[in-house]
Protein backbone atom coordinates (compact mmCIF):
# COMPACT_ATOMS: atom_id res chain seq x y z
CA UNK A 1 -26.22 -19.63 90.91
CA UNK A 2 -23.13 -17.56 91.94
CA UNK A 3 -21.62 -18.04 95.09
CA UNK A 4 -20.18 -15.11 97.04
CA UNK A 5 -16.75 -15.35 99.33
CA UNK A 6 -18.38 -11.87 101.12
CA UNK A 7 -19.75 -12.69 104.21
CA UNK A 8 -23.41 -11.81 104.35
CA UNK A 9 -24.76 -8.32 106.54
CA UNK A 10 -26.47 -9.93 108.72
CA UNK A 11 -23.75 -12.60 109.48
CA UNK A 12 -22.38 -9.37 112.22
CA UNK A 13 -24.80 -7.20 113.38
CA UNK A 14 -24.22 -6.90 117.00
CA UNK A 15 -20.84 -4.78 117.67
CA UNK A 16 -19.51 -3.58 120.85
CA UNK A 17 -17.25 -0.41 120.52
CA UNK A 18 -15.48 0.99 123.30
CA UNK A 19 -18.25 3.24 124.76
CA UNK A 20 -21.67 1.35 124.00
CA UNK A 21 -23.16 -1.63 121.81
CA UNK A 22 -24.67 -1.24 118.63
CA UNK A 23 -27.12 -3.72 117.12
CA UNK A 24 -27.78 -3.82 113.24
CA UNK A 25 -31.98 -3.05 113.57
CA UNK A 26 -33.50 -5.99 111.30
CA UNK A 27 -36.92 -4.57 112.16
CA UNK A 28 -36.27 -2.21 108.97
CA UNK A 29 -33.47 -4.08 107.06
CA UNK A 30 -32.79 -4.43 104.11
CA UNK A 31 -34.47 -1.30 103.74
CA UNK A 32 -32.14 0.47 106.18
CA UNK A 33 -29.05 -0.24 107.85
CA UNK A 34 -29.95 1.43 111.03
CA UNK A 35 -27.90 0.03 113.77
CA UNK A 36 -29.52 0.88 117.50
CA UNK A 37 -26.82 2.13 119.63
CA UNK A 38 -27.27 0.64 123.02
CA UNK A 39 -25.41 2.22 126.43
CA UNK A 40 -26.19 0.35 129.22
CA UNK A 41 -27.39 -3.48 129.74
CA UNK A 42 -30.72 -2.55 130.19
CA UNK A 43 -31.06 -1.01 126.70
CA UNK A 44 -29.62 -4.30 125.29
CA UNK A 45 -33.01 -5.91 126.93
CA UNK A 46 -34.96 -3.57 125.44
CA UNK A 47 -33.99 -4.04 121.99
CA UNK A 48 -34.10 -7.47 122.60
CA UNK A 49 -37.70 -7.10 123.34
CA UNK A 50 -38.72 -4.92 121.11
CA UNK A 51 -37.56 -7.03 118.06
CA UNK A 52 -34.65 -5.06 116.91
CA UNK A 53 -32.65 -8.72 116.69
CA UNK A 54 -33.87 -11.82 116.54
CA UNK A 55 -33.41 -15.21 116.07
CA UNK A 56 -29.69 -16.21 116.78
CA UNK A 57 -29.00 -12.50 117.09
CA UNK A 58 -30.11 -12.53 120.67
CA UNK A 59 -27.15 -14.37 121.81
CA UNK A 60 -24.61 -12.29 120.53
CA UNK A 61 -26.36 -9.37 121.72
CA UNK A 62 -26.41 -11.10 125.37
CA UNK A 63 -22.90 -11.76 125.70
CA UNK A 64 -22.70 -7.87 124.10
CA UNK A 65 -24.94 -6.75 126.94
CA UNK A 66 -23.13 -8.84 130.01
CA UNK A 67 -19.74 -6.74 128.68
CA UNK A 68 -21.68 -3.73 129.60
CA UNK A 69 -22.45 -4.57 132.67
CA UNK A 70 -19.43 -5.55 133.74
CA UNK A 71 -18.33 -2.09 132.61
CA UNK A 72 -21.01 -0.32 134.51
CA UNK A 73 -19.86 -2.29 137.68
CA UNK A 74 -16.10 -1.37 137.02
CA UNK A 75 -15.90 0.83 140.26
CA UNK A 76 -17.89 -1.34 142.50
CA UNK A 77 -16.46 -3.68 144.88
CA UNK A 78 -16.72 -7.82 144.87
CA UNK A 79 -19.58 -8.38 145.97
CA UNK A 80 -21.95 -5.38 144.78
CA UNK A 81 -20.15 -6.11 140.77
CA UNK A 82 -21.31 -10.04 140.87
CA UNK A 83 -24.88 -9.32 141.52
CA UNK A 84 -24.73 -6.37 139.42
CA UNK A 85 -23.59 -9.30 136.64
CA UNK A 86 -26.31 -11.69 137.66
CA UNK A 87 -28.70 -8.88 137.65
CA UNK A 88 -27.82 -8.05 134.14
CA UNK A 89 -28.18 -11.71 133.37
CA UNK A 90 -31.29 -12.12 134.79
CA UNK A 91 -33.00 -9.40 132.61
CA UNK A 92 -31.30 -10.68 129.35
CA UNK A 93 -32.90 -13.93 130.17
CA UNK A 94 -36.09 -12.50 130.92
CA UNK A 95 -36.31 -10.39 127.36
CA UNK A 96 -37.38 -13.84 125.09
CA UNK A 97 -38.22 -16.61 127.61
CA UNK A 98 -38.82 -19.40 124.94
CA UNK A 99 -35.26 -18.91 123.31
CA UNK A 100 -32.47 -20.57 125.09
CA UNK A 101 -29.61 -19.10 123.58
CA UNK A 102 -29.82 -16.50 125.76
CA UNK A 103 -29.86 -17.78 128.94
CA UNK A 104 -27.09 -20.29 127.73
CA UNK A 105 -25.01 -16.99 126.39
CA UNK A 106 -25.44 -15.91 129.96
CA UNK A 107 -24.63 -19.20 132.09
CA UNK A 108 -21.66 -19.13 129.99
CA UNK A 109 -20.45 -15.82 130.80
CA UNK A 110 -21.29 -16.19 134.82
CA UNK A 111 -19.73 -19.54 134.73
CA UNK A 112 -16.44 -18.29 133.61
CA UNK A 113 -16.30 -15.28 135.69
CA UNK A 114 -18.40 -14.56 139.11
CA UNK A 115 -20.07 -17.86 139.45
CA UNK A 116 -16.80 -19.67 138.74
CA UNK A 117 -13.01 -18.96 139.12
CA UNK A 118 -13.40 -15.14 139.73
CA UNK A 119 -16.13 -14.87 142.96
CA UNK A 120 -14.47 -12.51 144.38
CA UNK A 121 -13.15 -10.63 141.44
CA UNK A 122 -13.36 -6.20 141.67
CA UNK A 123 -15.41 -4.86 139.05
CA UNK A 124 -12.46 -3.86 137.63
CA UNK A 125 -11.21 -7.19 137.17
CA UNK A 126 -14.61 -8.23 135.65
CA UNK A 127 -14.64 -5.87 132.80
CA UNK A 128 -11.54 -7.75 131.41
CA UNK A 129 -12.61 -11.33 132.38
CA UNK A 130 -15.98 -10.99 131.16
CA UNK A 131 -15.14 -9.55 127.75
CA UNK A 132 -13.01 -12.48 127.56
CA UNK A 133 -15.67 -14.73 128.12
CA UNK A 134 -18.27 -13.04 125.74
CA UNK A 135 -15.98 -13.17 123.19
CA UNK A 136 -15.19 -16.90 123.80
CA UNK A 137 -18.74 -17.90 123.44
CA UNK A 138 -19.33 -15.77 120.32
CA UNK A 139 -16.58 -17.91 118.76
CA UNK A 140 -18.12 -21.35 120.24
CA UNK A 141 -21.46 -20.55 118.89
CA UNK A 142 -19.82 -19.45 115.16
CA UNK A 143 -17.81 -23.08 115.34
CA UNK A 144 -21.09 -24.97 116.66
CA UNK A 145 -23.39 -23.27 113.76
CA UNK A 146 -20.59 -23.99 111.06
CA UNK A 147 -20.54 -27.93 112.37
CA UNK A 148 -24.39 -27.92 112.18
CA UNK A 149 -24.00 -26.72 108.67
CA UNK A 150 -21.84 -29.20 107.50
CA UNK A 151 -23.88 -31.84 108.87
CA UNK A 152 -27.05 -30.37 107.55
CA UNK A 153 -25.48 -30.09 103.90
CA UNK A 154 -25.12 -33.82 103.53
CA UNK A 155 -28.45 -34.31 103.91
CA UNK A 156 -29.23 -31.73 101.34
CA UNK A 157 -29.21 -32.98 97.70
CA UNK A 158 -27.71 -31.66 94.56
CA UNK A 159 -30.23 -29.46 92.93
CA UNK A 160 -32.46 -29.63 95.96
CA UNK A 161 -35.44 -26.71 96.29
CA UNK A 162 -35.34 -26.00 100.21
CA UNK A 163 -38.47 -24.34 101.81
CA UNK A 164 -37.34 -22.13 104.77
CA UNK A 165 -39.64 -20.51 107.25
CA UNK A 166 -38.73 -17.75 109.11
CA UNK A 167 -35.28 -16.51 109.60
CA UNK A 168 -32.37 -19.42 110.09
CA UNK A 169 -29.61 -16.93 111.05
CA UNK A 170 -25.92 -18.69 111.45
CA UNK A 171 -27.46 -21.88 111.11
CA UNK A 172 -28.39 -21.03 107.54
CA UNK A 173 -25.63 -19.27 106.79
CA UNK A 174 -23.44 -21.82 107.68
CA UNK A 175 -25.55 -24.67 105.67
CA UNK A 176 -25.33 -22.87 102.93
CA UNK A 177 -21.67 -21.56 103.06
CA UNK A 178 -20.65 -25.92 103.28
CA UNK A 179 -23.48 -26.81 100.42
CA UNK A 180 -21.24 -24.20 97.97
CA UNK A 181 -18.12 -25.81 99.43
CA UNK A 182 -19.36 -29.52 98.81
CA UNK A 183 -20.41 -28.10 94.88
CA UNK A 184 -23.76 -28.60 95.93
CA UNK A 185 -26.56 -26.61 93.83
CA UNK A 186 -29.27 -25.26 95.63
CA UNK A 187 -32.53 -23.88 95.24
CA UNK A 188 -35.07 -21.47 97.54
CA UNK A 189 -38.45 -20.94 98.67
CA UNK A 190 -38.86 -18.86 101.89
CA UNK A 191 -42.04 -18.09 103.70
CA UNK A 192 -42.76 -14.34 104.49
CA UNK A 193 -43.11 -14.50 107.87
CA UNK A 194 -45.95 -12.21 109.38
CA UNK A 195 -46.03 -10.28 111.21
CA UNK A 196 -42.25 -9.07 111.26
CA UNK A 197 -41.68 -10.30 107.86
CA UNK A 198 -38.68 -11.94 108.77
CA UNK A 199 -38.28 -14.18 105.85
CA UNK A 200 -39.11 -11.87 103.24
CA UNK A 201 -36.80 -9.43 104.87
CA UNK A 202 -34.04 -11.27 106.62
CA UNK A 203 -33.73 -14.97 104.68
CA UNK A 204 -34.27 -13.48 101.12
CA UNK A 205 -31.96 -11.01 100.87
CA UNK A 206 -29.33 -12.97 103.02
CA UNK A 207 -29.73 -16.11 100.19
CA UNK A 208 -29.87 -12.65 97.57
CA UNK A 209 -26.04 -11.94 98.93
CA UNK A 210 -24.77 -15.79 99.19
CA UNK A 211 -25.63 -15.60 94.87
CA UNK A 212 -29.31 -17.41 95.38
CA UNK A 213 -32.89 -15.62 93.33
CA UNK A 214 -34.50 -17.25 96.20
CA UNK A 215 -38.97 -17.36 95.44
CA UNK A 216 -40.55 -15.87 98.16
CA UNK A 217 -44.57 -17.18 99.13
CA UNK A 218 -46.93 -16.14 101.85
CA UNK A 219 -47.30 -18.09 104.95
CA UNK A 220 -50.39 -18.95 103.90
CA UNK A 221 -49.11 -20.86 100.68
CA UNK A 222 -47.04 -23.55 102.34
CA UNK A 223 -49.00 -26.48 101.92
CA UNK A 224 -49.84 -25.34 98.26
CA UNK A 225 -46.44 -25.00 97.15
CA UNK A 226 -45.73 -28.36 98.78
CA UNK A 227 -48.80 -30.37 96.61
CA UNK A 228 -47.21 -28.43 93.84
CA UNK A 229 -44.29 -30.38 94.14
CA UNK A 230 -42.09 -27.28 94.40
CA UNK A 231 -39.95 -27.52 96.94
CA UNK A 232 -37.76 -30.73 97.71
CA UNK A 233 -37.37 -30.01 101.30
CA UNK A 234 -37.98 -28.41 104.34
CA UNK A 235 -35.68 -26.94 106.26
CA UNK A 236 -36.01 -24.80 109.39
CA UNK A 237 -33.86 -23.39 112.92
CA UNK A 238 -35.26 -23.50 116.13
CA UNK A 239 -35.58 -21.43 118.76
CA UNK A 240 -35.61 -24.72 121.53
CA UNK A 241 -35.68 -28.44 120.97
CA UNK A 242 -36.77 -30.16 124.04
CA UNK A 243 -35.26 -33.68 125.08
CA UNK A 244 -37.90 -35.85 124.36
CA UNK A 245 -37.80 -34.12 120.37
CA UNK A 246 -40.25 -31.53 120.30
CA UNK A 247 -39.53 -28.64 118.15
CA UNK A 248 -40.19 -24.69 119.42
CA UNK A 249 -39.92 -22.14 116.51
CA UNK A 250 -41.18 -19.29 115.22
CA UNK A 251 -45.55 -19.49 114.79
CA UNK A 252 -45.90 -21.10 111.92
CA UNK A 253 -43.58 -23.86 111.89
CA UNK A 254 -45.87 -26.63 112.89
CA UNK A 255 -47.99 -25.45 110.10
CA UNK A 256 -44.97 -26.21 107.29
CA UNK A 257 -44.06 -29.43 109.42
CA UNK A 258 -47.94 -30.63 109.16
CA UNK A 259 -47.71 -29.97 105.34
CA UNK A 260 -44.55 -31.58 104.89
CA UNK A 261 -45.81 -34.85 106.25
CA UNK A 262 -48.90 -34.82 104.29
CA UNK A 263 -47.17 -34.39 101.06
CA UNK A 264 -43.94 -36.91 102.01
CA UNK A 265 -41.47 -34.04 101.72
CA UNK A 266 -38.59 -34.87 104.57
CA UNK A 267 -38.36 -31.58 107.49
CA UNK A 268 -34.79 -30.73 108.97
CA UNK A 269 -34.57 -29.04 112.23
CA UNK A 270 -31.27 -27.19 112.73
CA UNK A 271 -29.65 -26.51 116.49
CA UNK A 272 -26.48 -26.95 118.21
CA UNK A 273 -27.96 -29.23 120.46
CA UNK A 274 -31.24 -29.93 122.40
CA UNK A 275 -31.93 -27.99 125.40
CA UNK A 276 -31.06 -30.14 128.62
CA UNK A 277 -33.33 -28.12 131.20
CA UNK A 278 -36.12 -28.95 128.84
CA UNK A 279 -37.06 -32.58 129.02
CA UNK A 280 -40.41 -32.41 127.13
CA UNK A 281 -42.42 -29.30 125.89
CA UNK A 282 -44.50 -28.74 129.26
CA UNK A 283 -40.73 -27.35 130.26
CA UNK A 284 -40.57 -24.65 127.86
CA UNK A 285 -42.52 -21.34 127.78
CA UNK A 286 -44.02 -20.46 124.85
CA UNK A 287 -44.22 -16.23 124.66
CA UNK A 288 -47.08 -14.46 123.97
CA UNK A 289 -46.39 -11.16 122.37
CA UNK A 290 -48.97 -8.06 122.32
CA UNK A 291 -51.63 -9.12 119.60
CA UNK A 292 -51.62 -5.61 118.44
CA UNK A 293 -48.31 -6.85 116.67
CA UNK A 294 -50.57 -8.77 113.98
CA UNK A 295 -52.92 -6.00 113.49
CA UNK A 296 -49.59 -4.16 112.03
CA UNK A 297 -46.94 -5.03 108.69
CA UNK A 298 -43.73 -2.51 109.05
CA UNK A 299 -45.58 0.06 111.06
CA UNK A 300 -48.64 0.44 109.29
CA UNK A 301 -51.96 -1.14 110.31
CA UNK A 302 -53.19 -3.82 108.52
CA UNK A 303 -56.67 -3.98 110.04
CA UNK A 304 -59.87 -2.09 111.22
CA UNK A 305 -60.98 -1.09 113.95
CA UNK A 306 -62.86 -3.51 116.36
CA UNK A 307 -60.64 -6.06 115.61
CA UNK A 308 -58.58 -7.71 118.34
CA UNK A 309 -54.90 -9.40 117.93
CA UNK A 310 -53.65 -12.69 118.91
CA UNK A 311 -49.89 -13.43 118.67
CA UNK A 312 -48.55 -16.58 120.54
CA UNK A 313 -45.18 -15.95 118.48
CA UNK A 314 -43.92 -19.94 118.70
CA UNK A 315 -45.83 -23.21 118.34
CA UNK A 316 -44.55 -26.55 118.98
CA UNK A 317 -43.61 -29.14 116.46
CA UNK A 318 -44.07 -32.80 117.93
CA UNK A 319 -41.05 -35.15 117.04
CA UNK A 320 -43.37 -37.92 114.75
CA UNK A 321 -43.74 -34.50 112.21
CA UNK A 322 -39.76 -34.09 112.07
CA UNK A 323 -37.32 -35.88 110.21
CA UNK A 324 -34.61 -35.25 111.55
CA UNK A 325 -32.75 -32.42 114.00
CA UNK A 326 -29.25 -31.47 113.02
CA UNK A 327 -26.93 -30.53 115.66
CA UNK A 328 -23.70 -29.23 115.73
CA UNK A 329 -22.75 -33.44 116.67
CA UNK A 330 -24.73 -34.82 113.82
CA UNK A 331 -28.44 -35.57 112.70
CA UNK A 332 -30.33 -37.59 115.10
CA UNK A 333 -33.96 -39.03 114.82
CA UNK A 334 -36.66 -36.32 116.66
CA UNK A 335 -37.28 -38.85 119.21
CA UNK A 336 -33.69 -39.66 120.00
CA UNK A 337 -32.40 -36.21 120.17
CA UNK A 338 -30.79 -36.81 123.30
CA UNK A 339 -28.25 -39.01 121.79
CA UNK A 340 -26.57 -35.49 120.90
CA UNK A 341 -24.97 -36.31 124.38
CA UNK A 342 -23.77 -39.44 123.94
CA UNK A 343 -21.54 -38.30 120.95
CA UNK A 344 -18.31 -36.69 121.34
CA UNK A 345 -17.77 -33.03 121.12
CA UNK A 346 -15.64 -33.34 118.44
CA UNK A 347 -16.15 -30.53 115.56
């Protein structure tokens, strides 16, 4: 294995340039490098919703999407720019209800400009102090996803073979980037990921670029691998982690965690930190996309006619199935995830 001091593609792919956004479309990478050039905050939701990023790319591309409409508001007065901002927020939020990042990304960028020390700020004034703030949480989230991956490192062992499951993002990144730095040696198996593929697509080549010949598997060969004895660990992101320990991820995920416990093989969670607002899993919604989505692999349909779709695209992972959840403060017991608050923000 080779490391690599290049960051990976996929590591940036949500720019804003003076006139517009543009977001790296992972819906046909590594195929293409198409990036979707976005104008206003509303096309930022829609490639939101339509899958053009995902995963932790979301919350770059709703701090991205909050500078726009800040610009759009620039000639508006006080009060018609702030609830053009929470407007804009609102929609972001809206795009992927189960992922908090976004609606944190948001919160962060109202709570440092109209909803905080600039209520009465022109929309001139906004388009300066909301760039500001966008760019401020971009660089918290990069720190918080490198101090999850130095925690989650540790627990990885020289020479382990790590099963992933969908596509990671930062978090993986950055738990890979401090295994190389700690000498560690490190092996991959990644699920596919129907029906967008992510992990064949996104995770694969990503591990490709950090020096890895990772061994991709269907979905469907989880537990398999697992008896096989071919994979020392599991290791997936998360999309939400309630209070109380529950895991919400990609569809899927429950299955690897269920296999993982039958066959003794310990399952990491990686996420800055639980979700507050969520004290157990009744408090999180879990989206349902179109079920036509299944019926289809990179635009071409998969099945006949007469057949119908179903797509809930995240299950939940109960905390006895996880070993532990790695935030950005350590790696904490499912159960006792909430201890993330007790320990000082110090990384």
């Amino acid at each position: 294995m080779k490391t690599t001091a290049r960051r990976p593609v996929l590591a940036d792919s949500v720019r804003i340039t003076d006139d517009a956004v543009e977001i790296l479309d992972r819906r046909v990478y590594p195929f293409e490098h198409r990036w979707v050039r976005c104008a206003t905050s509303e096309d930022v939701a829609v490639a939101i919703e339509r899958m053009v990023t995902q995963s932790t790319g979301p919350s770059f591309a709703a701090t991205a999407g909050m500078v726009l409409a800040a610009r759009e508001s620039r000639d508006e007065p006080p009060v018609l720019a702030a609830a053009r901002l929470r407007g804009a927020g609102d929609r972001l939020i809206a795009t992927r209800p189960t992922n908090n990042h976004i609606r944190d990304a948001v919160h962060a960028v109202l709570a440092a400009t109209v909803d905080g020390p600039l209520p009465e700020a022109s929309g001139a004034e906004l388009v300066e102090a909301v760039t500001q703030a966008a760019t401020g949480h971009d660089a918290a989230y990069r720190a918080s996803s490198a101090a999850l991956g130095r925690h989650a490192a540790t627990l990885l062992e020289d020479g382990a073979r790590v099963l992933t499951h969908c596509w990671a993002d930062t978090y993986l990144i950055a738990t890979v980037e401090a295994a190389q730095q700690a000498g560690k040696r490190l092996e991959f198996v990644c699920t596919e990921t129907r029906p967008y593929l992510q992990g064949a697509r996104l995770t694969a080549p990503t591990l490709v670029e950090m020096g890895y010949r990772p061994t991709l598997i269907t979905d469907g060969m989880v537990a398999s691998v697992l008896a096989d004895g071919l994979a020392d660990v599991a290791l997936t992101a998360a999309d939400r982690v309630t209070m109380d320990g529950h895991v919400v991820n990609k569809v899927g995920t429950l299955g690897v965690a269920l296999a993982a416990r039958a066959f003794d093989v310990p399952y990491y969670v990686v996420i800055p930190a639980p979700d507050p607002r969520a004290p157990g899993i009744g408090d999180v919604v879990i989206e349902r996309r179109d079920g036509d989505e299944v019926l289809h692999v990179l635009g071409r349909r998969t099945a006949g006619e007469g057949v119908t779709g179903h797509y809930p695209a995240f299950d939940a992972t109960p905390p006895h199935l996880v070993t532990r959840i790695v935030t950005e403060r350590g790696a904490f017991r499912a159960e006792r995830v909430s201890e993330h608050f007790e320990v000082p923000g110090n990384e």
